[in-house]
C-alpha atoms as a PDB file:
ATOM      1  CA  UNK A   1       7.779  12.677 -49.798  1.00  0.00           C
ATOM      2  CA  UNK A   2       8.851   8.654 -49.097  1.00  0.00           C
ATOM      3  CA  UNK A   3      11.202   7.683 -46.328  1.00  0.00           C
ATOM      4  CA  UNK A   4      14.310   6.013 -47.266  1.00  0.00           C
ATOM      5  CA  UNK A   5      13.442   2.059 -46.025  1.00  0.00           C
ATOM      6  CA  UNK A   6      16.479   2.047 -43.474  1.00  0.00           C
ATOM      7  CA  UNK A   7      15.186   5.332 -41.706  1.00  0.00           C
ATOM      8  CA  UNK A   8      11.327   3.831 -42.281  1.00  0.00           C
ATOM      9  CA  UNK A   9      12.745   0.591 -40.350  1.00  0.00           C
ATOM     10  CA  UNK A  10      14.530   2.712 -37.876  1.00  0.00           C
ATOM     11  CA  UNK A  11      11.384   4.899 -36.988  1.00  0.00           C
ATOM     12  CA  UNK A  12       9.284   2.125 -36.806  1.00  0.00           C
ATOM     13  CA  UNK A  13      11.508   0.050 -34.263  1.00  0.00           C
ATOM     14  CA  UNK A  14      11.846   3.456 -32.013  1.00  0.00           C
ATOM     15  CA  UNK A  15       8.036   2.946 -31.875  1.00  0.00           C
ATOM     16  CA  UNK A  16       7.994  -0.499 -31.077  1.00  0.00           C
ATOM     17  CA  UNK A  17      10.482   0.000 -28.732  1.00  0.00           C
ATOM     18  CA  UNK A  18       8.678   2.994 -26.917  1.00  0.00           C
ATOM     19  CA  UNK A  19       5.577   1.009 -26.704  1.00  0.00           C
ATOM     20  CA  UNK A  20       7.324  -2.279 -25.687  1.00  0.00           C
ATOM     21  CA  UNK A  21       8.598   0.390 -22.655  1.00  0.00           C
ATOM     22  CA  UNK A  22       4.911   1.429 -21.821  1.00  0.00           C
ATOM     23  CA  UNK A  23       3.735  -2.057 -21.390  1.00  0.00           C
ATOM     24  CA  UNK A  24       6.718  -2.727 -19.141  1.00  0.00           C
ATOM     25  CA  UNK A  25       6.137  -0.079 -17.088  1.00  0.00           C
ATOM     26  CA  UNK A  26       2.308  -0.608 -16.833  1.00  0.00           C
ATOM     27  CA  UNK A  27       3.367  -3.885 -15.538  1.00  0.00           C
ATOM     28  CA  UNK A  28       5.745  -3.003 -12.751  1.00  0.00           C
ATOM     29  CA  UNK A  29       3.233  -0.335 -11.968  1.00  0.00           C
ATOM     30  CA  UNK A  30       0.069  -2.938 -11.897  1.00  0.00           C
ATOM     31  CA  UNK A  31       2.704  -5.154  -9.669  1.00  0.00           C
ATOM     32  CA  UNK A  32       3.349  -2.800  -7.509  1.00  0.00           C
ATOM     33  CA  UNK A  33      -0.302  -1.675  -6.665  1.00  0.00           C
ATOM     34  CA  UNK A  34      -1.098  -5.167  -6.251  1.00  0.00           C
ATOM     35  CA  UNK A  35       1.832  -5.777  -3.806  1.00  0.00           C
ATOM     36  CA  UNK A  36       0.621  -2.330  -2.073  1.00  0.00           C
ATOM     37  CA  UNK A  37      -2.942  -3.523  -1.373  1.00  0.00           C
ATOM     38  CA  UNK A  38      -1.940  -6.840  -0.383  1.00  0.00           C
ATOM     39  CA  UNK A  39       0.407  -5.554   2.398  1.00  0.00           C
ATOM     40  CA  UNK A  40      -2.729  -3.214   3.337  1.00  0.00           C
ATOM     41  CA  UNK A  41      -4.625  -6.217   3.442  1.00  0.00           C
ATOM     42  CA  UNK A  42      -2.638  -8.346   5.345  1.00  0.00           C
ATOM     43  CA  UNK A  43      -2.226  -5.774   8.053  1.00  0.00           C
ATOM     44  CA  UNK A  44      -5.612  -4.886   8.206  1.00  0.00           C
ATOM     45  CA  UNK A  45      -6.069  -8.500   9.254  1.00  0.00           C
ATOM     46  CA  UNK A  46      -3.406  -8.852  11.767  1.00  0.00           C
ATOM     47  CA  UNK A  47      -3.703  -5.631  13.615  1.00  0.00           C
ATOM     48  CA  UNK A  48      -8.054  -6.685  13.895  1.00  0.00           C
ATOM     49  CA  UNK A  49      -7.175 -10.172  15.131  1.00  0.00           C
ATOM     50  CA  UNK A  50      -4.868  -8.281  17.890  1.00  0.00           C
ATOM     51  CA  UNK A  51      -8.239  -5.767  18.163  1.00  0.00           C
ATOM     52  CA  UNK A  52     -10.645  -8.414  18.742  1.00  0.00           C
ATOM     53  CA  UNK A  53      -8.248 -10.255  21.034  1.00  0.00           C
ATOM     54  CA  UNK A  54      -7.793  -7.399  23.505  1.00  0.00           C
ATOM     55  CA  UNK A  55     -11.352  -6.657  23.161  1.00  0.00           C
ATOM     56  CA  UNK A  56     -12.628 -10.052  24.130  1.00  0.00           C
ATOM     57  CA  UNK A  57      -9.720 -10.904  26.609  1.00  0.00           C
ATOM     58  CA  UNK A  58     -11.024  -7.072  28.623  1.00  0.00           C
ATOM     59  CA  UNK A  59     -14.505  -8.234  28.415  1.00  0.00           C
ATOM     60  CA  UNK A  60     -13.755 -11.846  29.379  1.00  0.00           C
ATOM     61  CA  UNK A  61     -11.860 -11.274  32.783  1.00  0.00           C
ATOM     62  CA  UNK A  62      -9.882  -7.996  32.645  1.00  0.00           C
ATOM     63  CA  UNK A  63      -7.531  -9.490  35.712  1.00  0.00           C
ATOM     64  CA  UNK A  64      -6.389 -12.281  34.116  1.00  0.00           C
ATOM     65  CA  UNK A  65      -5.285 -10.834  30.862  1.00  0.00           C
ATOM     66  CA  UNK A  66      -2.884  -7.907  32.041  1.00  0.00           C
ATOM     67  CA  UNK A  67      -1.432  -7.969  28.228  1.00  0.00           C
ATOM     68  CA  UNK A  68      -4.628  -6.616  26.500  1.00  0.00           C
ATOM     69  CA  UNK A  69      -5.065  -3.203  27.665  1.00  0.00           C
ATOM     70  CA  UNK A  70      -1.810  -2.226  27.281  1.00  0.00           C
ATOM     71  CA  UNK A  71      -2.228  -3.845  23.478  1.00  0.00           C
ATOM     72  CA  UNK A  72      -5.632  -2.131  23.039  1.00  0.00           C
ATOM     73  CA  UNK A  73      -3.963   1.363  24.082  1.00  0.00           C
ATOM     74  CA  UNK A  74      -0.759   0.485  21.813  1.00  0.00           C
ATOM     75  CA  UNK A  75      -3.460   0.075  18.601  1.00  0.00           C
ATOM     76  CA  UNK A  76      -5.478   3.200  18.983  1.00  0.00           C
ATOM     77  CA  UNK A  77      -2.729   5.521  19.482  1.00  0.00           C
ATOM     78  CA  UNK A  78      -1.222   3.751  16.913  1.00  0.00           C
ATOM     79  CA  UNK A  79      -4.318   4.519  14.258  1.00  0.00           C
ATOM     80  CA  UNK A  80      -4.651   8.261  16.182  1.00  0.00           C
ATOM     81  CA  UNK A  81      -0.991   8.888  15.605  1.00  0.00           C
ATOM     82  CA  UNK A  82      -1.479   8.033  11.858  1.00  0.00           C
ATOM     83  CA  UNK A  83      -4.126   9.903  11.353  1.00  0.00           C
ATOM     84  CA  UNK A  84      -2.941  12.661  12.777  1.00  0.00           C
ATOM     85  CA  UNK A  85       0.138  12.347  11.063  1.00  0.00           C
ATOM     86  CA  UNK A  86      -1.544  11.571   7.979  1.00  0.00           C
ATOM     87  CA  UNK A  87      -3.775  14.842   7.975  1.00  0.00           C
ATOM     88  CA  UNK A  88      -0.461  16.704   8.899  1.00  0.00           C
ATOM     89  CA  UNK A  89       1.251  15.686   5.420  1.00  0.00           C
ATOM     90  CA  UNK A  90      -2.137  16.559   3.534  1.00  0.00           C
ATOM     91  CA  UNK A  91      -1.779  20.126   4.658  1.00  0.00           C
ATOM     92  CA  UNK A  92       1.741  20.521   4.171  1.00  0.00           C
ATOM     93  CA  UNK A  93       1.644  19.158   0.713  1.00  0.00           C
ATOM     94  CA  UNK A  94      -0.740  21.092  -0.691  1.00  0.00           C
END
């Protein structure tokens, strides 16, 4: 049994269109996993420069540099907190 050629060209636009849809959406996913990591990244970085900082500025003279203990405190319950939290959603989600 043969297609009529207008219902032929009409089924074989809906599949151009539905893949044309995939590839977009690939796309903005790929973006958005890219933008994700670099945002991870970037973090990562600033929050160890702040690390290292405190870490050298205690070791250095811990009287002069009243700022990084406070700083050092504010970054590990900062990573304890999201853990914590972190392991939290993990058990409520499954």
């Amino acid at each position: 049994m043969e297609l009529a050629p207008e219902r032929e060209a009409r089924l074989r636009r809906e599949e151009e269109d539905a893949a044309h849809d995939r590839a977009r959406k690939k796309a903005g996913e790929d973006h958005e996993r890219r933008k994700d990591f670099l945002l991870f990244v970037y973090s990562l970085a600033v929050v160890a420069v702040a690390t290292l900082s405190s870490v050298v500025a205690l070791f250095r003279s811990p009287t002069s540099s009243p700022w990084a203990a406070p700083l050092l405190t504010l970054i590990v319950g900062g990573l304890l907190g999201y853990q914590t939290g972190k392991s939290q959603a993990t058990k409520g989600a499954t």
